[in-house]
N, C-alpha and C. Protein backbone atom coordinates (compact mmCIF):
# COMPACT_ATOMS: atom_id res chain seq x y z
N UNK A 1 -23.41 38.76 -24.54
CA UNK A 1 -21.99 39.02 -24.34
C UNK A 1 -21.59 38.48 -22.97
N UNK A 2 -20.17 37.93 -22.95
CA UNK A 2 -20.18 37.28 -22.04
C UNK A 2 -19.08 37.81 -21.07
N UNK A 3 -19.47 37.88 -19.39
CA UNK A 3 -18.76 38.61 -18.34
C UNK A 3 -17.57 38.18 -18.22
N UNK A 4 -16.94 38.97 -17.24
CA UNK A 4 -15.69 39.17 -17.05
C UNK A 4 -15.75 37.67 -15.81
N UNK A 5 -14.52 36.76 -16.11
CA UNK A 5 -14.89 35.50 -15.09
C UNK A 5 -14.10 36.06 -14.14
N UNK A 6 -15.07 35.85 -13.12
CA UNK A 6 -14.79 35.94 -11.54
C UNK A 6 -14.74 34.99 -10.25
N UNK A 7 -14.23 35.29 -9.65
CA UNK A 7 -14.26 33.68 -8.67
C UNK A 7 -13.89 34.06 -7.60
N UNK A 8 -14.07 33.78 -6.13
CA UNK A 8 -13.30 33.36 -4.79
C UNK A 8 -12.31 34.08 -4.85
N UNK A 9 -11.95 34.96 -3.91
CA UNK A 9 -10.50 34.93 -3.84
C UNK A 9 -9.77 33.91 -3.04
N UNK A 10 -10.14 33.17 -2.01
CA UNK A 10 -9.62 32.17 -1.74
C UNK A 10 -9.75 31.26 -2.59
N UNK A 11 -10.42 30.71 -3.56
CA UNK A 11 -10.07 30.12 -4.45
C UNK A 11 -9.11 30.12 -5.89
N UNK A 12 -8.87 31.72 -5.75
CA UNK A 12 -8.41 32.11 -6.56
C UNK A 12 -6.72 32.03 -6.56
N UNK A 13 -6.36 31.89 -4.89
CA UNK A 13 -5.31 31.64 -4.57
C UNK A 13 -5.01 30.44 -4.81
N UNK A 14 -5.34 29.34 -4.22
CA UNK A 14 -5.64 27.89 -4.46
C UNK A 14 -4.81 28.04 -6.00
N UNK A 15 -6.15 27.95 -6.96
CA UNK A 15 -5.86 27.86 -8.68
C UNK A 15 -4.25 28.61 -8.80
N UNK A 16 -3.99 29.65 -8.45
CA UNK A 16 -2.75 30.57 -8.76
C UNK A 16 -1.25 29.77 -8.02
N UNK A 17 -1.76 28.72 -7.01
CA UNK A 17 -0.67 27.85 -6.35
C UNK A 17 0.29 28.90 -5.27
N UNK A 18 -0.63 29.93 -4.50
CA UNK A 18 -0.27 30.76 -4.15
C UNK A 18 -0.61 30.60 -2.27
N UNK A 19 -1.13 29.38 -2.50
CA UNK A 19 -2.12 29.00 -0.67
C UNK A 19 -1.98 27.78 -1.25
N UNK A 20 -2.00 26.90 -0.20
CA UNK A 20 -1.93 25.28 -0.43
C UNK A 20 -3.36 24.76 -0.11
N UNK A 21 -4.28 25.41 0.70
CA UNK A 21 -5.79 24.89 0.33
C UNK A 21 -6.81 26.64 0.58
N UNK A 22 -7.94 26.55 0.72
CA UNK A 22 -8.68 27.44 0.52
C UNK A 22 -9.02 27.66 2.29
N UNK A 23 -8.48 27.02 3.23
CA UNK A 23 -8.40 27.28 4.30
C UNK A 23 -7.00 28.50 4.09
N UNK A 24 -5.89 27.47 3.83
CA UNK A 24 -4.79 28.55 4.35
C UNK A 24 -4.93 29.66 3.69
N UNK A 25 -5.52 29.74 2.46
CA UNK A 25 -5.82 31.28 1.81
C UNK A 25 -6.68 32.06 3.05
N UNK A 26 -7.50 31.48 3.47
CA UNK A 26 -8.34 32.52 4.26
C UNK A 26 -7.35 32.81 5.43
N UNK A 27 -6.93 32.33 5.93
CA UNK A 27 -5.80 32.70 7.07
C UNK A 27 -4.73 33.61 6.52
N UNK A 28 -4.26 33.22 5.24
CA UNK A 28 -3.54 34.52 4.95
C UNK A 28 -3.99 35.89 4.63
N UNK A 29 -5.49 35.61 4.27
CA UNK A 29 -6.60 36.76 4.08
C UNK A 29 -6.66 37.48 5.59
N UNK A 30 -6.76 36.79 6.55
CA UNK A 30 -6.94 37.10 7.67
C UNK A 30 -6.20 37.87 8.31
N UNK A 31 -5.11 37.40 7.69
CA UNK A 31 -3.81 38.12 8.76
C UNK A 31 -3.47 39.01 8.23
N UNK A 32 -4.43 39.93 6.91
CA UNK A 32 -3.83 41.01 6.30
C UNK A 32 -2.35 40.94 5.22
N UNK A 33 -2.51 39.56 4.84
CA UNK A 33 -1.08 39.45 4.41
C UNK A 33 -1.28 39.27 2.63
N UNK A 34 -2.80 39.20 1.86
CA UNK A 34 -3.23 39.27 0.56
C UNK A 34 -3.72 40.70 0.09
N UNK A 35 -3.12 41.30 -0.66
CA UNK A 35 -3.86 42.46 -1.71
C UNK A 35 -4.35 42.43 -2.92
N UNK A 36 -5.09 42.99 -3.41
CA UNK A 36 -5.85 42.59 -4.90
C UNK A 36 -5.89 43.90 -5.24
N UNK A 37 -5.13 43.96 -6.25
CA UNK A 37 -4.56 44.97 -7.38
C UNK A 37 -4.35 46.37 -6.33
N UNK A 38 -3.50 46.05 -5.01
CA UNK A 38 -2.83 46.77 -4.64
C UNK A 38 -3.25 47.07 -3.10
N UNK A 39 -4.56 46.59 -3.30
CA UNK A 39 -5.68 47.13 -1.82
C UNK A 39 -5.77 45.73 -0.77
N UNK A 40 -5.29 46.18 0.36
CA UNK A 40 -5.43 44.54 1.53
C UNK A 40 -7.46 43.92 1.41
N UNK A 41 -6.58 42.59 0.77
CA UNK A 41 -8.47 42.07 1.01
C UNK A 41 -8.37 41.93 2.50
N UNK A 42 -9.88 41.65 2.59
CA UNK A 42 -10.28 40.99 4.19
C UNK A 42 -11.33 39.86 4.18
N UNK A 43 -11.92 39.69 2.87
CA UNK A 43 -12.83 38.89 2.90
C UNK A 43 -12.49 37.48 1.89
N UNK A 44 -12.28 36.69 2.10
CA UNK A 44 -12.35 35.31 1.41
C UNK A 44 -13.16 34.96 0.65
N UNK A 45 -14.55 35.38 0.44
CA UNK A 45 -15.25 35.26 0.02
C UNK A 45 -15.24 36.11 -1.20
N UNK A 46 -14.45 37.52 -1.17
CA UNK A 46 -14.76 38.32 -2.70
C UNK A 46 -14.39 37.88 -3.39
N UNK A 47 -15.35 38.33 -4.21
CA UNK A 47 -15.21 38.14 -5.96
C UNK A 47 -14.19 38.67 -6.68
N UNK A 48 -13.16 37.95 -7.55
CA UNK A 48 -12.38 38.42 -7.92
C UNK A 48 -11.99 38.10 -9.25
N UNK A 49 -11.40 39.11 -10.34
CA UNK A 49 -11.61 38.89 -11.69
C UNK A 49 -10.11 37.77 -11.96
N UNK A 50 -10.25 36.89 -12.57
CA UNK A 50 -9.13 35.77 -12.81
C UNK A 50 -7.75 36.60 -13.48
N UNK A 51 -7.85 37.66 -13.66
CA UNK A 51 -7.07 38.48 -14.28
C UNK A 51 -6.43 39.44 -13.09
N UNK A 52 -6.77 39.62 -12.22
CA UNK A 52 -6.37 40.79 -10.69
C UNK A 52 -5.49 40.25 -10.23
N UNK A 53 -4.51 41.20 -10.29
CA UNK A 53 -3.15 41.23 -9.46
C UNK A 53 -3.11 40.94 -8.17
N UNK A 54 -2.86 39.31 -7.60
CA UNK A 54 -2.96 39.33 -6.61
C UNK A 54 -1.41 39.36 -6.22
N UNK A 55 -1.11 39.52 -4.63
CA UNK A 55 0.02 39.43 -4.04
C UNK A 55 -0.19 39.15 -3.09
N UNK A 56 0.83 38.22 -1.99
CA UNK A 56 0.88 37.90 -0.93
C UNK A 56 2.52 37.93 -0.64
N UNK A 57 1.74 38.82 0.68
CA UNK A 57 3.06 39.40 1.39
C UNK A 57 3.44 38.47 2.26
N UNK A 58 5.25 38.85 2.00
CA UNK A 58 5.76 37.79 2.99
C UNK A 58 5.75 37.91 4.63
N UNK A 59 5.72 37.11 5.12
CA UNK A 59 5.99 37.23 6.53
C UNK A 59 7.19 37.29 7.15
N UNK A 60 7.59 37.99 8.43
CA UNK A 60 8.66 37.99 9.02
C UNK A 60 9.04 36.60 9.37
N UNK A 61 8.10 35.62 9.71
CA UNK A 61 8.70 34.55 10.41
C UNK A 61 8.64 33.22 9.49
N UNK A 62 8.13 33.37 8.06
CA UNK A 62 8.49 32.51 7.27
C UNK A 62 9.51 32.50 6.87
N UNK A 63 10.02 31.14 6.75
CA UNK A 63 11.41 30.93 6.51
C UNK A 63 12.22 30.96 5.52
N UNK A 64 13.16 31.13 5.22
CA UNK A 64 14.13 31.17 3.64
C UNK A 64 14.22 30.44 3.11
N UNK A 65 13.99 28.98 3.35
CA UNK A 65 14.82 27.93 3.32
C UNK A 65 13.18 26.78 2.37
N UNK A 66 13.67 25.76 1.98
CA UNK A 66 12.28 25.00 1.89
C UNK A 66 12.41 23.73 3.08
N UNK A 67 13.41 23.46 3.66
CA UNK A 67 13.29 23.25 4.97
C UNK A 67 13.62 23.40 5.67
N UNK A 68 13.33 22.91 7.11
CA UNK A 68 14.21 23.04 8.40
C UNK A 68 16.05 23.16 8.15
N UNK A 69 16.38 21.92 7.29
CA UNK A 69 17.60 21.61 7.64
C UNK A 69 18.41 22.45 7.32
N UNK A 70 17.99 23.65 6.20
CA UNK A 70 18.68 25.19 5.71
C UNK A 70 19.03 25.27 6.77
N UNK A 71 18.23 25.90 7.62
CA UNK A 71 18.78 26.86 8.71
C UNK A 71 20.49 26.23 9.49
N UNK A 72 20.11 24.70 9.25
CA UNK A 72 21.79 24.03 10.12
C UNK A 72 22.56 24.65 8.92
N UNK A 73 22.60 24.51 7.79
CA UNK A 73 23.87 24.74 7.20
C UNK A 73 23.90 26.46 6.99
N UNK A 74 22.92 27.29 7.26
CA UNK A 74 23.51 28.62 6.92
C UNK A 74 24.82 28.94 8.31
């Protein structure tokens, strides 16, 4: 019988299009800003079921906009 697939959570971000490489996942891991099914990860490295609720919290100083030039016209 075959297990439950598990993987990286930094990779897991990556695949989910949720981090743009498996560096910036760990930095967002880092900064306390990823939870998995509700609980702050800390490690990049856990194992995580392809099915777990991930979330990443926003930051205060990320921006609204998808670029700079928002901010001139708000």
């Amino acid at each position: 019988m075959a297990g439950v697939a598990r993987r990286r959570l930094d990779a897991e971000l990556v695949r989910r299009s949720m981090a743009r490489s498996r560096e910036h996942a760990a930095q967002l891991i880092a900064a306390g800003r990823v939870t998995v099914a509700g609980a702050t990860a800390t490690k990049a490295a856990t194992q995580v079921e392809t099915s777990a609720a991930l979330v990443v919290l926003k930051d205060d100083g990320d921006p609204d906009y998808v670029s700079r030039g928002g901010h001139k016209l708000a």
